[in-house]
N, C-alpha and C. Protein backbone atom coordinates (compact mmCIF):
# COMPACT_ATOMS: atom_id res chain seq x y z
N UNK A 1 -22.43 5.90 4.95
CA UNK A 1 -21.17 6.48 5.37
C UNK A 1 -20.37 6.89 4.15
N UNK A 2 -19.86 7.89 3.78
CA UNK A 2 -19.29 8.63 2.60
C UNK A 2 -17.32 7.69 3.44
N UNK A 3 -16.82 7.22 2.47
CA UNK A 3 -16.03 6.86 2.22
C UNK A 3 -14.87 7.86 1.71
N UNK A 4 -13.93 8.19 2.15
CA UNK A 4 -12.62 9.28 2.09
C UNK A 4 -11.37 8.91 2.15
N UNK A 5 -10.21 10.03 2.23
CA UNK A 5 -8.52 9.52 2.32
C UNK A 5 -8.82 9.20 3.89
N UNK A 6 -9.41 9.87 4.88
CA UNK A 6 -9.05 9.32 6.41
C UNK A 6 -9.86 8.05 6.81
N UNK A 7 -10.54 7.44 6.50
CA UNK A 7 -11.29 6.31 6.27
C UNK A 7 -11.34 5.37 5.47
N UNK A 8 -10.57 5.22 4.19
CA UNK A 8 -10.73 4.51 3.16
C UNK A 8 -10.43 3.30 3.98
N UNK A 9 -9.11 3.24 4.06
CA UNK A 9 -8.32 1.71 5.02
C UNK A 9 -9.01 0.95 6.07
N UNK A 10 -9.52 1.55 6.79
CA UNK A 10 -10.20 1.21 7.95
C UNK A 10 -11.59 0.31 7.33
N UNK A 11 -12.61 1.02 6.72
CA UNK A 11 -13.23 0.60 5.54
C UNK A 11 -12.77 -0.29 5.09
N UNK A 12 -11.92 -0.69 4.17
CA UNK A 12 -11.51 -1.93 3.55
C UNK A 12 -11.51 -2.91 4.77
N UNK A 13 -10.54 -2.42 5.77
CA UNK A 13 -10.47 -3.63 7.00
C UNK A 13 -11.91 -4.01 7.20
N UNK A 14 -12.66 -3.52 7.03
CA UNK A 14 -14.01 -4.45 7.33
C UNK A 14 -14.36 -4.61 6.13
N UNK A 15 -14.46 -4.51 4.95
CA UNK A 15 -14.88 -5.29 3.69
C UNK A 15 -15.70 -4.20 3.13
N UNK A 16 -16.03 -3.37 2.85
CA UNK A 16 -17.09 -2.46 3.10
C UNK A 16 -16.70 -2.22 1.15
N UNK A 17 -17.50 -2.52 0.57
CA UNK A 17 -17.27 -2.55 -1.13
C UNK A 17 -16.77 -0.75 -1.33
N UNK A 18 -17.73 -0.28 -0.79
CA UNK A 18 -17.36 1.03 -1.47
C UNK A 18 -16.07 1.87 -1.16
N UNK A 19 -15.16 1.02 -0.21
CA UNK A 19 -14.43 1.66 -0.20
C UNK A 19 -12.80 0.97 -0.92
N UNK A 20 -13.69 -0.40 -1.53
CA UNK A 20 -12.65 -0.59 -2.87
C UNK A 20 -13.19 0.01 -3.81
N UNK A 21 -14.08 0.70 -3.81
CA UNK A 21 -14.72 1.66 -5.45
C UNK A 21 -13.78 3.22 -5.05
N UNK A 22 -13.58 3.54 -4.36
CA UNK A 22 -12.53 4.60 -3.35
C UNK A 22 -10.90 4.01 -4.52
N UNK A 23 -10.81 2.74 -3.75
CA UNK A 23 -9.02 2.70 -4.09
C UNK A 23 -9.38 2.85 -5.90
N UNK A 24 -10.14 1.97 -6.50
CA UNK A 24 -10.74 2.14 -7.38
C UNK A 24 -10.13 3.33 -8.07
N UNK A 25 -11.38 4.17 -7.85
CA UNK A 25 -10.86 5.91 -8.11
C UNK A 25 -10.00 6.33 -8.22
N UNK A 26 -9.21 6.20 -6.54
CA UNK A 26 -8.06 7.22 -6.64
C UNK A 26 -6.59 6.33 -7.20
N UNK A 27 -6.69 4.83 -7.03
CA UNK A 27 -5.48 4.19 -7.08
C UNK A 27 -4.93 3.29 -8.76
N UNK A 28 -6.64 3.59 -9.56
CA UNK A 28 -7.01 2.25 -10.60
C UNK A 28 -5.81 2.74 -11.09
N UNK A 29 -5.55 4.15 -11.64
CA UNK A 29 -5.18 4.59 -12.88
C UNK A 29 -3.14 4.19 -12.40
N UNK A 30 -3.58 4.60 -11.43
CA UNK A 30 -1.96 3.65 -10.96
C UNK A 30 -1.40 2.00 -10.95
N UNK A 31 -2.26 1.64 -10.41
CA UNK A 31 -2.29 0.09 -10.87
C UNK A 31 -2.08 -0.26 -12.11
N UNK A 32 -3.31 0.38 -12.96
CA UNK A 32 -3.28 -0.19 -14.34
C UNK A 32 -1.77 0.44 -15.30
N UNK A 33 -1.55 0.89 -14.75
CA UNK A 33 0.07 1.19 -15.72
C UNK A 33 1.22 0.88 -15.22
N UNK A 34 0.76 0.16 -13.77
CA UNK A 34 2.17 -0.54 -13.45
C UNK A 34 1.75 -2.08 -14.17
N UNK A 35 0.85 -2.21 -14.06
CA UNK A 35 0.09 -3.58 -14.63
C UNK A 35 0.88 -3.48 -16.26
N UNK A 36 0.36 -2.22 -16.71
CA UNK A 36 0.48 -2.42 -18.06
C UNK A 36 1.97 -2.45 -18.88
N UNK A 37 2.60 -1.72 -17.60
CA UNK A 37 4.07 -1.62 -18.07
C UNK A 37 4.95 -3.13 -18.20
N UNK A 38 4.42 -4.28 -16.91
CA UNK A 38 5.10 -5.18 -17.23
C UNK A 38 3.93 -6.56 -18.59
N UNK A 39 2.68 -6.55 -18.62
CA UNK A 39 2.24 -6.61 -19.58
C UNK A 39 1.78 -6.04 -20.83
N UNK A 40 2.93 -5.71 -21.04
CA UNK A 40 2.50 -4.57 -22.43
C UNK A 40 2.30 -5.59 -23.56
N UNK A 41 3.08 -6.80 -23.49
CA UNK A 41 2.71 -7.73 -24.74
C UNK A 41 1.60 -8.62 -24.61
N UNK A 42 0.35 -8.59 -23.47
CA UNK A 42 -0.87 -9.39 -23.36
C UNK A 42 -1.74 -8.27 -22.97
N UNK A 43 -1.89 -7.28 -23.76
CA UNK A 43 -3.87 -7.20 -23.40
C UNK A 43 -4.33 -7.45 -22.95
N UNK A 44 -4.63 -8.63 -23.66
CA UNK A 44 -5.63 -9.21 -23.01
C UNK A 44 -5.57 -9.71 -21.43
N UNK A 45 -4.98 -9.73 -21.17
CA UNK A 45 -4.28 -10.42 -19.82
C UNK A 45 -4.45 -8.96 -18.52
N UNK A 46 -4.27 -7.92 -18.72
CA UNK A 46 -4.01 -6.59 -18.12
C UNK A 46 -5.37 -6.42 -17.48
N UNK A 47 -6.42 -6.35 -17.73
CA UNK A 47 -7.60 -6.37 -16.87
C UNK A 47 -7.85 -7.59 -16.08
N UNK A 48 -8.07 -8.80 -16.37
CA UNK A 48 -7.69 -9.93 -14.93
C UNK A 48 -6.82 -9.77 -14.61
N UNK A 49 -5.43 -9.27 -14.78
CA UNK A 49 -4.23 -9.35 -13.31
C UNK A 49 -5.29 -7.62 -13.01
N UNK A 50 -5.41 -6.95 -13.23
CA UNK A 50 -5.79 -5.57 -12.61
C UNK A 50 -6.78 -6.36 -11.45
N UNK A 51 -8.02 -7.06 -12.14
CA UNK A 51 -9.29 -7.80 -10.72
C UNK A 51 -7.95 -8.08 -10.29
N UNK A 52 -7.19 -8.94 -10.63
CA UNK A 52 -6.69 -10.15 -9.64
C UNK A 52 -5.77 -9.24 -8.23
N UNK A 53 -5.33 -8.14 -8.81
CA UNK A 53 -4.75 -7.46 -7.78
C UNK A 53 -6.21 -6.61 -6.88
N UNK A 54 -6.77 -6.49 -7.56
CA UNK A 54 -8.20 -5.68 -6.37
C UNK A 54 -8.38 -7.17 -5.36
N UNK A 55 -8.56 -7.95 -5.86
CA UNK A 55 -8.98 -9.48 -4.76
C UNK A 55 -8.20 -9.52 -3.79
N UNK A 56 -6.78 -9.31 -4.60
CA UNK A 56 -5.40 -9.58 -3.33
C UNK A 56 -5.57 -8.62 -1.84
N UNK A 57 -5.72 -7.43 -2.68
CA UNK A 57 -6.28 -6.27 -1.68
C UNK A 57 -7.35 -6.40 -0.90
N UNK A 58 -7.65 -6.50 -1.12
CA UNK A 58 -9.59 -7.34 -0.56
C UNK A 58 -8.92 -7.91 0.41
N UNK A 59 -8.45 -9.45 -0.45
CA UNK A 59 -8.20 -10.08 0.63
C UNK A 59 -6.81 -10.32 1.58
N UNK A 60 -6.08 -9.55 1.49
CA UNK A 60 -4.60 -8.83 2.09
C UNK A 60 -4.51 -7.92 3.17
N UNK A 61 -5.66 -6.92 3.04
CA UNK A 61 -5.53 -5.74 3.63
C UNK A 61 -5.16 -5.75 4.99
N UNK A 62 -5.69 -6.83 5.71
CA UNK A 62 -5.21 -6.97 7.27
C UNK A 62 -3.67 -6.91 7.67
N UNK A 63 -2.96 -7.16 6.35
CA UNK A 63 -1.61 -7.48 6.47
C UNK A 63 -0.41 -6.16 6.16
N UNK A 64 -1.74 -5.33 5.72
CA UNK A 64 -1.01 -3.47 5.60
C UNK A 64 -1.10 -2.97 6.59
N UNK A 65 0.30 -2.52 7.09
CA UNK A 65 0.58 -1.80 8.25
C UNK A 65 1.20 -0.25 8.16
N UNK A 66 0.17 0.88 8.19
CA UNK A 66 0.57 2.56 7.82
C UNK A 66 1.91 2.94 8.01
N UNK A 67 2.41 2.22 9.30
CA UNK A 67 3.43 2.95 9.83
C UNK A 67 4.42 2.09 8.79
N UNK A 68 4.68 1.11 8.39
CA UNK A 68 5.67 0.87 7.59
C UNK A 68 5.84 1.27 6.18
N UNK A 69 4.70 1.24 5.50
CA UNK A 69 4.21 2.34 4.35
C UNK A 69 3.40 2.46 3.87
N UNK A 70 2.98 3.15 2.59
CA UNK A 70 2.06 4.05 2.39
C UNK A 70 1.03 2.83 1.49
N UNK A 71 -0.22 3.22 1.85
CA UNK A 71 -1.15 2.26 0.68
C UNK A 71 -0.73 2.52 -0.64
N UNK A 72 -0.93 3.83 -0.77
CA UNK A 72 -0.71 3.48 -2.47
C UNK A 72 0.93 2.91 -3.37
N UNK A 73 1.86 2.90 -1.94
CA UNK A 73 3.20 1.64 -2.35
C UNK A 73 3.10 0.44 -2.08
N UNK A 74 2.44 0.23 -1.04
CA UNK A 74 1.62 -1.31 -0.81
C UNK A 74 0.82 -2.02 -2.33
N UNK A 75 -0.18 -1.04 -2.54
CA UNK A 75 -1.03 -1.33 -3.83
C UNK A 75 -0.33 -1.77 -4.84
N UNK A 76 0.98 -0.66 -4.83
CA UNK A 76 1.72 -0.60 -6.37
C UNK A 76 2.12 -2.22 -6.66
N UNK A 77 2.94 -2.09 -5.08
CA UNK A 77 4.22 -3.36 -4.75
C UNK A 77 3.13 -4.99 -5.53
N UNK A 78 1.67 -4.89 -4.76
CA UNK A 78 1.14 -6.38 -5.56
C UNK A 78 0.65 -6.11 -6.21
N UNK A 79 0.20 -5.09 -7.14
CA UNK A 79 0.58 -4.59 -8.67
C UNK A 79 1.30 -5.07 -9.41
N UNK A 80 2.64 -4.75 -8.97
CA UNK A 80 4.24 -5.13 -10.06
C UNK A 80 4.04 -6.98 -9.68
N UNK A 81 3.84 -7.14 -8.23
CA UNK A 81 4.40 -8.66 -8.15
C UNK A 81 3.23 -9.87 -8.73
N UNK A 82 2.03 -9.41 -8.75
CA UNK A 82 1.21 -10.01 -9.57
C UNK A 82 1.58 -10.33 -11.19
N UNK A 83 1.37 -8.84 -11.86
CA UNK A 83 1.96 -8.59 -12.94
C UNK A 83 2.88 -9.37 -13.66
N UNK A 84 4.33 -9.52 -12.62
CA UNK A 84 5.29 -10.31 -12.83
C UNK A 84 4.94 -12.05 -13.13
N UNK A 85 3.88 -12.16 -11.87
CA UNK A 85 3.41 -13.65 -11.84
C UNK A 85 3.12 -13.63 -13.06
N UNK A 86 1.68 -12.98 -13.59
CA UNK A 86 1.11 -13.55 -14.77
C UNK A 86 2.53 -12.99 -16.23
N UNK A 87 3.33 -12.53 -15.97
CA UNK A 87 4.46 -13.00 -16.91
C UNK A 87 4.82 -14.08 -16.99
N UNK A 88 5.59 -14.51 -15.99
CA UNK A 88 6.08 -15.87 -15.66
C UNK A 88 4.82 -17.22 -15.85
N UNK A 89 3.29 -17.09 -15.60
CA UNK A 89 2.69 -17.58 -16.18
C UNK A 89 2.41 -17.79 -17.60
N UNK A 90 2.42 -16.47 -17.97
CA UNK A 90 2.38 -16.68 -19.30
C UNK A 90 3.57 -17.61 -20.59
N UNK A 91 4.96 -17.03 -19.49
CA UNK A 91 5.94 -17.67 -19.92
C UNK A 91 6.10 -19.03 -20.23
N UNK A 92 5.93 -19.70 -19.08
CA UNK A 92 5.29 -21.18 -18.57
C UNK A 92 4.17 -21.64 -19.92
N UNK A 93 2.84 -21.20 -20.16
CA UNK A 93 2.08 -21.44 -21.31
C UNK A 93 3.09 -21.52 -22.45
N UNK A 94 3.95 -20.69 -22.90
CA UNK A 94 4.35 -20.35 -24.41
C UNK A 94 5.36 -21.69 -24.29
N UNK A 95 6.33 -21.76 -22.99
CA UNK A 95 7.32 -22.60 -23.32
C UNK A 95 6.50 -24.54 -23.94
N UNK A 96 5.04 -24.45 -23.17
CA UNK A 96 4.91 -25.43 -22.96
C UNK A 96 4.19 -26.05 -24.44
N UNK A 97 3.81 -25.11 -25.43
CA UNK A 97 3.24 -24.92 -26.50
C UNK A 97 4.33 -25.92 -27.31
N UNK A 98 3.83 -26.83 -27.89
CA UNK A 98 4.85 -27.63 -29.30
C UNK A 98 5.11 -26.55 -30.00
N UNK A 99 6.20 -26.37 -30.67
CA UNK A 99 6.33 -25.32 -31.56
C UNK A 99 6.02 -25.83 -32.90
N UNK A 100 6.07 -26.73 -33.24
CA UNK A 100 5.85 -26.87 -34.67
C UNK A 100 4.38 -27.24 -34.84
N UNK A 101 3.52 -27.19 -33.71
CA UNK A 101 2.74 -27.19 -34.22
C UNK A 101 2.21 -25.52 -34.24
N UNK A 102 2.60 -24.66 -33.87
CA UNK A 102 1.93 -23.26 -34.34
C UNK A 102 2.82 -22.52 -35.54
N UNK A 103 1.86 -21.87 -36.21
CA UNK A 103 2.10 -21.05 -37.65
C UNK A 103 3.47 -19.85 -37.12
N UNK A 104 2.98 -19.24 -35.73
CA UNK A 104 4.02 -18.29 -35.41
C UNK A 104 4.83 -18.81 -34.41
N UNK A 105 5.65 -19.88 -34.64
CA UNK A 105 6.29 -20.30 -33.20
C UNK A 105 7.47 -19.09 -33.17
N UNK A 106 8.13 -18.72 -34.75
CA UNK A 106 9.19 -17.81 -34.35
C UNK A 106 8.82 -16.66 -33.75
N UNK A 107 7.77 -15.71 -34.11
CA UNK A 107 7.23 -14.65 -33.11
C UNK A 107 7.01 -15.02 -31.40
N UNK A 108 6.35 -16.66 -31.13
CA UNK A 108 6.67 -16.62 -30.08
C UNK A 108 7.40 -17.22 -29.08
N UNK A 109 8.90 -17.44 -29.91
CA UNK A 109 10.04 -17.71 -29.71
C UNK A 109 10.80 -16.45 -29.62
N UNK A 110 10.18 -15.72 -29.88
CA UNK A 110 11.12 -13.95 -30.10
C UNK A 110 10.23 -13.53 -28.15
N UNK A 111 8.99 -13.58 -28.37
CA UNK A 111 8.05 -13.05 -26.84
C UNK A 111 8.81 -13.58 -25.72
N UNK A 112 9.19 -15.18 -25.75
CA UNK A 112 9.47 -15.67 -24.75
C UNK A 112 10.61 -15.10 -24.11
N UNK A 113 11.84 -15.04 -25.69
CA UNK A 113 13.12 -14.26 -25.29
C UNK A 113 12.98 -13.23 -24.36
N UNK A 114 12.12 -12.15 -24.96
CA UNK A 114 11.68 -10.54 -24.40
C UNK A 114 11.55 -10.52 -22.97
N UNK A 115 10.61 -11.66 -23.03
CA UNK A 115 9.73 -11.94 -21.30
C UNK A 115 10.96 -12.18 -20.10
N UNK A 116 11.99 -13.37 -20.79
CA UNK A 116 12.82 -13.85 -20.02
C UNK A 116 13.68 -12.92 -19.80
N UNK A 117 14.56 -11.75 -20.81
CA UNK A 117 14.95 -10.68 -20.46
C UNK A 117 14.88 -9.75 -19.28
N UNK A 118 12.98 -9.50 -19.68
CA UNK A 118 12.83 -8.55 -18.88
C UNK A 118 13.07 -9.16 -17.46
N UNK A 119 11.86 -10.48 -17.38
CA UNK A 119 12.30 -10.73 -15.97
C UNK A 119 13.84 -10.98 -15.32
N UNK A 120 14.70 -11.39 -16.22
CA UNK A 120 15.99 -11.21 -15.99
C UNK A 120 16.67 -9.80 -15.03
N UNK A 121 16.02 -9.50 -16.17
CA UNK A 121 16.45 -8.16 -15.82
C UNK A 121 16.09 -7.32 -13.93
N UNK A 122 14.83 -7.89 -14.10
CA UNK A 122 14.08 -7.26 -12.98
C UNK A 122 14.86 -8.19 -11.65
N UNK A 123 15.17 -9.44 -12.18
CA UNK A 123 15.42 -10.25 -10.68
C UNK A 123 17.24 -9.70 -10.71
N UNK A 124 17.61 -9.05 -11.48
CA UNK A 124 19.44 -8.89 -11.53
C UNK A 124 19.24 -7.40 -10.64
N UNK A 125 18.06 -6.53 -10.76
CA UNK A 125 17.81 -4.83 -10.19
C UNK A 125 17.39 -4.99 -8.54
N UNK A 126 16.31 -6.78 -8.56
CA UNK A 126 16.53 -6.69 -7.25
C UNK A 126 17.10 -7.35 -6.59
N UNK A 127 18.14 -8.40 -6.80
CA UNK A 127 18.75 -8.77 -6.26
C UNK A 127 20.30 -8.49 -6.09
N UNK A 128 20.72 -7.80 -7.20
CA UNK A 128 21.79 -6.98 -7.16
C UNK A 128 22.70 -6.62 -5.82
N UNK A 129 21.85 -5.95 -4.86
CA UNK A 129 22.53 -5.67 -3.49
C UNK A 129 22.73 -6.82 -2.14
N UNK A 130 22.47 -7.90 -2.87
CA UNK A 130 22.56 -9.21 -2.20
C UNK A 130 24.00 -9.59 -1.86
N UNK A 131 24.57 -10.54 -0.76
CA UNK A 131 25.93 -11.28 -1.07
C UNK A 131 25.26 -12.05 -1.81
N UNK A 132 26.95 -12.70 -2.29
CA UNK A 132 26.68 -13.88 -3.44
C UNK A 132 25.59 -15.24 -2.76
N UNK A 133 26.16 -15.36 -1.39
CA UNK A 133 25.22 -16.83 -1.08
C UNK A 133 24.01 -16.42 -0.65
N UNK A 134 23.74 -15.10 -0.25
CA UNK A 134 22.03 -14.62 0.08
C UNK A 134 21.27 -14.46 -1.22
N UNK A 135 22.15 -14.50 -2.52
CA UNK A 135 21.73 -14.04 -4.06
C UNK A 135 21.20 -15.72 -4.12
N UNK A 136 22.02 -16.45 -3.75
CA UNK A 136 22.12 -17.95 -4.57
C UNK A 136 20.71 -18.29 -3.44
N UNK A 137 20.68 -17.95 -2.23
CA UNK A 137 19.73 -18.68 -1.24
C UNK A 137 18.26 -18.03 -2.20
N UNK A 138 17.90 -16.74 -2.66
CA UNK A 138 16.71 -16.57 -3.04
C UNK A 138 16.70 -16.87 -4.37
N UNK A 139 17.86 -17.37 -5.60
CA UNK A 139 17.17 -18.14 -6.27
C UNK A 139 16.61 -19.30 -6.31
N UNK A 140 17.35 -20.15 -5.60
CA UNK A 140 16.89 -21.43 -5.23
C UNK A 140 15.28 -21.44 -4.99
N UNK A 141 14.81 -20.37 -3.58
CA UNK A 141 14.21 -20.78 -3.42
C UNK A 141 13.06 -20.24 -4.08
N UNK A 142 13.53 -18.70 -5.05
CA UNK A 142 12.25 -18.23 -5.54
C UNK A 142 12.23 -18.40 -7.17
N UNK A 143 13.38 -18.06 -7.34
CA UNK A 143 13.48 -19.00 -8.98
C UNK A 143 13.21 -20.30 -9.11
N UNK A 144 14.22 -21.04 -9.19
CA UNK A 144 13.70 -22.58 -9.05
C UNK A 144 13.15 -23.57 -8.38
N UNK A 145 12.44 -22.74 -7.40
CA UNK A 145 11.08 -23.11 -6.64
C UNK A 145 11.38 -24.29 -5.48
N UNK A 146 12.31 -24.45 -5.39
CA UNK A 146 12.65 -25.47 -4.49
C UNK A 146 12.34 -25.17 -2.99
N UNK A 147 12.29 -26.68 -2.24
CA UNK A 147 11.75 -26.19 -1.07
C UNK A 147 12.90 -25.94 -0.15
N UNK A 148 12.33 -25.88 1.12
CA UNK A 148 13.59 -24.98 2.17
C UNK A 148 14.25 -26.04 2.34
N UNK A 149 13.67 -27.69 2.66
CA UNK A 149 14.30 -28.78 2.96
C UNK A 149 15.35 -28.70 1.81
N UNK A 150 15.49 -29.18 1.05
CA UNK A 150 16.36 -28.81 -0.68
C UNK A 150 17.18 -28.25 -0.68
N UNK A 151 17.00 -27.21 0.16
CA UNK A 151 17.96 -25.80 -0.23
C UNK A 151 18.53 -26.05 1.03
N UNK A 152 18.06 -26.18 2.03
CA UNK A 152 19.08 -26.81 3.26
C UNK A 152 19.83 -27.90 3.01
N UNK A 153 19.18 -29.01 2.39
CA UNK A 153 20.15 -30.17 2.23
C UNK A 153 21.86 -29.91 1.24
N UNK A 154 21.13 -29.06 0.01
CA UNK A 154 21.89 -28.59 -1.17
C UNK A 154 23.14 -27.44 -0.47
N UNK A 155 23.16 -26.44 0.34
CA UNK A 155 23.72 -25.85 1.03
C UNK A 155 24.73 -26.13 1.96
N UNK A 156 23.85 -27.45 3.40
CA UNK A 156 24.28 -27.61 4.22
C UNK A 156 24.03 -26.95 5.29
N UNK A 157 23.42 -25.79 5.14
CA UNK A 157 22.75 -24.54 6.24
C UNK A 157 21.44 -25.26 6.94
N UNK A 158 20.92 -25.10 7.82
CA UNK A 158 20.14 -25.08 8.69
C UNK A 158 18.87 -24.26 8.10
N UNK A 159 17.52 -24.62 8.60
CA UNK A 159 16.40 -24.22 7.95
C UNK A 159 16.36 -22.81 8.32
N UNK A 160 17.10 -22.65 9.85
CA UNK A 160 16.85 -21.18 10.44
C UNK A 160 17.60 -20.12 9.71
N UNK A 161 19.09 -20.55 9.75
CA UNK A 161 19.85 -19.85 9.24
C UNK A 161 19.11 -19.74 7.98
N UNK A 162 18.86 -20.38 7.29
CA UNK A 162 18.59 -19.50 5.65
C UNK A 162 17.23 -18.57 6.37
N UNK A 163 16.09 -18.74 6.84
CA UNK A 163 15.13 -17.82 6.83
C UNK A 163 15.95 -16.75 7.27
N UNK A 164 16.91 -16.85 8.56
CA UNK A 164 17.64 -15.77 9.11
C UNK A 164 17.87 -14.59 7.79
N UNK A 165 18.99 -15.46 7.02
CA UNK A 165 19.14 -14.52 5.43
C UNK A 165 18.26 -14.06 4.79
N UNK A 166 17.30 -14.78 4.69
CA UNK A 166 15.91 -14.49 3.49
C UNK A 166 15.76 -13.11 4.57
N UNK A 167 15.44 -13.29 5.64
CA UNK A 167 14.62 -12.26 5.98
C UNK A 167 15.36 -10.72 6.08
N UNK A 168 17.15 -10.90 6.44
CA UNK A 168 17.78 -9.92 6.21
C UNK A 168 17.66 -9.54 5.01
N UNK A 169 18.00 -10.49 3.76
CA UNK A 169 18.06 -10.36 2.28
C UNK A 169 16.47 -9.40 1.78
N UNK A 170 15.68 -9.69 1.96
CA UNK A 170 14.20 -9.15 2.24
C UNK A 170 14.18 -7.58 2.82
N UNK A 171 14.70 -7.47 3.51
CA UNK A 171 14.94 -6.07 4.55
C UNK A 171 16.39 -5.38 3.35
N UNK A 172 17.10 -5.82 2.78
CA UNK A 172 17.93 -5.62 1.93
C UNK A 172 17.36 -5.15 0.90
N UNK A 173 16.82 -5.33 0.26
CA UNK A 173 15.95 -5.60 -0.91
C UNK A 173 14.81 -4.43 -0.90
N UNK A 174 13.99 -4.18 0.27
CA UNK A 174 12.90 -3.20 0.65
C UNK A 174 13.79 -1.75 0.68
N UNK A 175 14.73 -1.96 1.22
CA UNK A 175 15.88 -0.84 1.73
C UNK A 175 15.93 0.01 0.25
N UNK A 176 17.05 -0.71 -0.42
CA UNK A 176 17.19 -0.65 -2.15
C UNK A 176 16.14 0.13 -2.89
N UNK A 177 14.74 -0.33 -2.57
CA UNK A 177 13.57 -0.05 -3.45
C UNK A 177 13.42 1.03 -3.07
N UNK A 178 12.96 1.38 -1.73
CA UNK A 178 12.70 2.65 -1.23
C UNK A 178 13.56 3.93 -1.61
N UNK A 179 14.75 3.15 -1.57
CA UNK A 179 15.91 4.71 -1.62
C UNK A 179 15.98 4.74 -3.38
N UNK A 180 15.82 3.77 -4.24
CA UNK A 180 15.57 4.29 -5.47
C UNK A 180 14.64 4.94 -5.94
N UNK A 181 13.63 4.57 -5.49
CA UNK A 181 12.04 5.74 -6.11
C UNK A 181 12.11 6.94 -4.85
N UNK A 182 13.01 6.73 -3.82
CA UNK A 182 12.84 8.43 -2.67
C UNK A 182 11.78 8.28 -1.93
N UNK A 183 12.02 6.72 -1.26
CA UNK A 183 10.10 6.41 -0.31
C UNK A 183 10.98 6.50 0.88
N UNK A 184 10.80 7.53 1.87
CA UNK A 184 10.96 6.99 3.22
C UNK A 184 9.96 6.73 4.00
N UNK A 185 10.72 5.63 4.94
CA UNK A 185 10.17 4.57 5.61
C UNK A 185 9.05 4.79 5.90
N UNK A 186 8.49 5.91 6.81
CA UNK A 186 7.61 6.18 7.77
C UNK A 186 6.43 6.82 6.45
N UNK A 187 6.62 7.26 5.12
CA UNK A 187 5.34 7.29 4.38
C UNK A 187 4.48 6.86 3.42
């Protein structure tokens, strides 16, 4: 079966390899420079998050739905959010490094700064259009990793009520993205 744009998806939904050699093709060269844009300081690192985002896809795809949007913004989206992970992973490694025991701790005392910036930066672009307590509910729970019990107790809110927010805050957030890059909904 020759593998195409009106078939590719469908294809993946059943596992069918060649039609991740398809996204491959038409999608790598996109991936790999959203990949590369937020790892520009690991190399080495930029081809396993690239597999690691083909796997996600692999194993995700059931969870892409056309009518809400387009594969190749789907692709991008666990592209960037992978990407981000293995920042924040990487971050995690450097902080955890003794510094005196390496020759360049100040170079990577300067990386860590950069890293924390950027991601700074990236969680201030998307969270920006948040209220203040829907801002504070997704750091809690996505910055400092805490669980929902935690963040309910710490609050005083109810487990529902916060998903209630997350999930508006979420729909907030998708809204934002779309109307900055010019994605409407339906492509």
């Amino acid at each position: 079966m020759k593998i195409g744009e009106k078939n590719y998806i469908q294809q993946l939904q059943l596992h069918n390899e060649k039609a991740l050699m398809y996204v491959i093709d038409e999608y790598g060269g996109l991936l790999m420079a959203i990949i590369r844009k937020h790892l520009f300081s690991q190399p080495g690192k930029q081809e396993e998050c690239f597999d690691d985002v083909l796997l996600k896809i692999w194993q995700n795809i059931s969870e892409f739905d056309e009518k809400k949007n387009s594969f190749k913004n789907w692709a991008a989206a666990i592209a960037r959010y992978r990407a981000i992970d293995y920042l924040r992973q990487y971050q995690r490694e450097l902080v955890t490094v003794d510094i005196e025991d390496t020759a360049i701790a100040q170079e990577d005392s300067m990386l860590v700064k950069m890293i924390e910036k950027e991601i700074s930066e990236e969680m201030e672009q998307l969270l920006g259009c948040l209220k203040p307590l829907d801002r504070e509910l997704f750091e809690k729970l996505y910055v400092e990793e805490k669980t929902m019990e935690q963040v309910s107790e710490e609050t005083g809110m109810k487990k529902e009520v916060i998903y209630n927010r997350l999930s508006r805050g979420k729909d907030r957030i998708r809204r934002q993205y779309r109307a900055e890059r010019g994605i409407s909904y339906g492509k």
